[in-house]
N, C-alpha and C. Protein backbone atom coordinates (compact mmCIF):
# COMPACT_ATOMS: atom_id res chain seq x y z
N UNK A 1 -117.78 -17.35 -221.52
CA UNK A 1 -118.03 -18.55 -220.76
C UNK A 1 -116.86 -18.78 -219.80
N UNK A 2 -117.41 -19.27 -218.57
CA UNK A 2 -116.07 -19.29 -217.68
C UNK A 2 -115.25 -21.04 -218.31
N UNK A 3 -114.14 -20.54 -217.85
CA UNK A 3 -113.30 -21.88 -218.47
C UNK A 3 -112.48 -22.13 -216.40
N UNK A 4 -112.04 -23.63 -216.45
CA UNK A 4 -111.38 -23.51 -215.56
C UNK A 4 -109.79 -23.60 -215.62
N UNK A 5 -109.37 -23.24 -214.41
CA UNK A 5 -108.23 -22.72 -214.69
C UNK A 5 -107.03 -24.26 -214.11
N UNK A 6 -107.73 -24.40 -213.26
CA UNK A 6 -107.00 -25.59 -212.05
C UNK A 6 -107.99 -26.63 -211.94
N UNK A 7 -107.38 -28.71 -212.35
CA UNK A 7 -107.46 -29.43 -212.13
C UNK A 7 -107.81 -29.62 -210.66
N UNK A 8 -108.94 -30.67 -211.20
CA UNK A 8 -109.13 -31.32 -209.56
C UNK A 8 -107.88 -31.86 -208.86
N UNK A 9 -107.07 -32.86 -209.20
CA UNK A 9 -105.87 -32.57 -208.92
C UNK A 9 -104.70 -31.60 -208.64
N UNK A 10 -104.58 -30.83 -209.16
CA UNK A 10 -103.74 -29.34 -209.23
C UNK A 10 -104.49 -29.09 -207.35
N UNK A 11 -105.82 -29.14 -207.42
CA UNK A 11 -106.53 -27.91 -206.56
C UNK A 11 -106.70 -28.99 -205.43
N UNK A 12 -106.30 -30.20 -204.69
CA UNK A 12 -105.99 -31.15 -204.06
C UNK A 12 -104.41 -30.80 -203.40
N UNK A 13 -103.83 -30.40 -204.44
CA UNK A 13 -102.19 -30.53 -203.83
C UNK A 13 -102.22 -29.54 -203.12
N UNK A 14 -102.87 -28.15 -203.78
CA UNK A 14 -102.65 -26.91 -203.30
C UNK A 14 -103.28 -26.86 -201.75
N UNK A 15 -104.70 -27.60 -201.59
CA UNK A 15 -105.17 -27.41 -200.38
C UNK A 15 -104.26 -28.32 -199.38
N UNK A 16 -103.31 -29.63 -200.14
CA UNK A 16 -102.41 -30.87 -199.17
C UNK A 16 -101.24 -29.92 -198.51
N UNK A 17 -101.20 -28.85 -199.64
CA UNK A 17 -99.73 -27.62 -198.94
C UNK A 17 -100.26 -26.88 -197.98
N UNK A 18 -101.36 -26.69 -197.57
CA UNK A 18 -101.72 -25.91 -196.82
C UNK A 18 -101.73 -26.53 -195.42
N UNK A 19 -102.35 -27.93 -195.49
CA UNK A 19 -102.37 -28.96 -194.41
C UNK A 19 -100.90 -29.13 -193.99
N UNK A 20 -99.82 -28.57 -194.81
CA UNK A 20 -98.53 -29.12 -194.37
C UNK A 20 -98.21 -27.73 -193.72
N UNK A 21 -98.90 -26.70 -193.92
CA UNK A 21 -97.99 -25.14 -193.02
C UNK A 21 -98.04 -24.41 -193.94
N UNK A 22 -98.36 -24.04 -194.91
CA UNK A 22 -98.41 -23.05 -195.87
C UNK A 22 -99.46 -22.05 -195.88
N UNK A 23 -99.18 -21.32 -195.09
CA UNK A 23 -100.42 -19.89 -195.40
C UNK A 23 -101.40 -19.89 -196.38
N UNK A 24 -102.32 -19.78 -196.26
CA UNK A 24 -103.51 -19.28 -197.30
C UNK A 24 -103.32 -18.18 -198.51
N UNK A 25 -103.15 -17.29 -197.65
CA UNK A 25 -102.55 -15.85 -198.37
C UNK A 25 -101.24 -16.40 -199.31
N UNK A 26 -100.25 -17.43 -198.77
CA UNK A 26 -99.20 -17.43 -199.77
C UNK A 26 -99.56 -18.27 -200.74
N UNK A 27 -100.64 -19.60 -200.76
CA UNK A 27 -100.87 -20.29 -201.31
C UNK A 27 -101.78 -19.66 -202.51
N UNK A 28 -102.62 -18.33 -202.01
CA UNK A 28 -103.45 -17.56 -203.36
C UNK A 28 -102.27 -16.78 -203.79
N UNK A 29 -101.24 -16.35 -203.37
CA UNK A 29 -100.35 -15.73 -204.33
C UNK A 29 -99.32 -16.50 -205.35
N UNK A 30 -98.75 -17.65 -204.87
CA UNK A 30 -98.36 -18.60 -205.66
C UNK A 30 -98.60 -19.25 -206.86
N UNK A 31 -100.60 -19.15 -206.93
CA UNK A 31 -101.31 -19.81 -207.79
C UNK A 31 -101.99 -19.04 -208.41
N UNK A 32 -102.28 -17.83 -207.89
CA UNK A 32 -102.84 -16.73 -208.47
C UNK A 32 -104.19 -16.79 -208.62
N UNK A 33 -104.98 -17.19 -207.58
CA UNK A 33 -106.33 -17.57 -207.03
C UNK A 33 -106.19 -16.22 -205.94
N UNK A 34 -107.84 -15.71 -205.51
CA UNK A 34 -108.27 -14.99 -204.44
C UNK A 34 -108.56 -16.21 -203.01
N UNK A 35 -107.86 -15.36 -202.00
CA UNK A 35 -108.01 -16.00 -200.81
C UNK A 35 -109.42 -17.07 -200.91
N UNK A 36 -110.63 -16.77 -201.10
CA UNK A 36 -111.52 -17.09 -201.12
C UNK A 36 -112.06 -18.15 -201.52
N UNK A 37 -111.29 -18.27 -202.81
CA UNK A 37 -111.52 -18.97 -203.66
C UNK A 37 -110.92 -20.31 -203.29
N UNK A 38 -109.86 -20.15 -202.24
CA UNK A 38 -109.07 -21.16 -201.38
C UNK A 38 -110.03 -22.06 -200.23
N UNK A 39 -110.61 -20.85 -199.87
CA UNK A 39 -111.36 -21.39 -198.40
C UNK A 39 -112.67 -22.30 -198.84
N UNK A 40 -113.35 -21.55 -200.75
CA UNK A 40 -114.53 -22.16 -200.87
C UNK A 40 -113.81 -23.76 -201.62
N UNK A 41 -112.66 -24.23 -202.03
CA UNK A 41 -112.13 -25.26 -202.61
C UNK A 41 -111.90 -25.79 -201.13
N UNK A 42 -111.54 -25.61 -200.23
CA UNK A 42 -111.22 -26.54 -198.89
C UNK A 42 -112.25 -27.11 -198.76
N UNK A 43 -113.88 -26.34 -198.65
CA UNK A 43 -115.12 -26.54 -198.40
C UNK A 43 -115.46 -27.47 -199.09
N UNK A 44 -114.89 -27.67 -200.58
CA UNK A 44 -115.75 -28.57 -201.36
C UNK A 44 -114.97 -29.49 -201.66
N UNK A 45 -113.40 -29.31 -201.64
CA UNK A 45 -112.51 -31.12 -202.02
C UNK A 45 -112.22 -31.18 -200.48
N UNK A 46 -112.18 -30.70 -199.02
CA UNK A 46 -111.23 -31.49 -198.16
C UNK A 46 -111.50 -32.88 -198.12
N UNK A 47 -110.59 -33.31 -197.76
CA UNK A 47 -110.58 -35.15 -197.37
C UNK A 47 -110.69 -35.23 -198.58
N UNK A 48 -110.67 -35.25 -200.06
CA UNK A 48 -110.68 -35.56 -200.93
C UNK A 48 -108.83 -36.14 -201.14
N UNK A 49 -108.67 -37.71 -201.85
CA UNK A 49 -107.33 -38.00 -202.61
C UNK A 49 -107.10 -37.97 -203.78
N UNK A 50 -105.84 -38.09 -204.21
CA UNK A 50 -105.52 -38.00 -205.74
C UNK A 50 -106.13 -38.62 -206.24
């Protein structure tokens, strides 16, 4: 069964670092997420707050 790994919160900050200048690519290596998996979380929390 899939389990998750990262809070709705957790996965909010990570996309708020990105809005501040933080690469994509560095932000999936940091967290240890696939690029992808970045772009489909922008898609579904942006404009989302804590």
């Amino acid at each position: 069964m899939k389990r998750n790994r990262h809070t709705e919160e957790q996965i909010i900050s990570i996309l708020k670092a990105n809005e501040r200048g933080v690469s994509i690519a560095e932000l999936a290596r940091q967290n240890g997420v696939t690029e992808q998996t970045l772009y489909r979380w922008k898609a579904k929390y942006s404009g989302m707050e804590v």
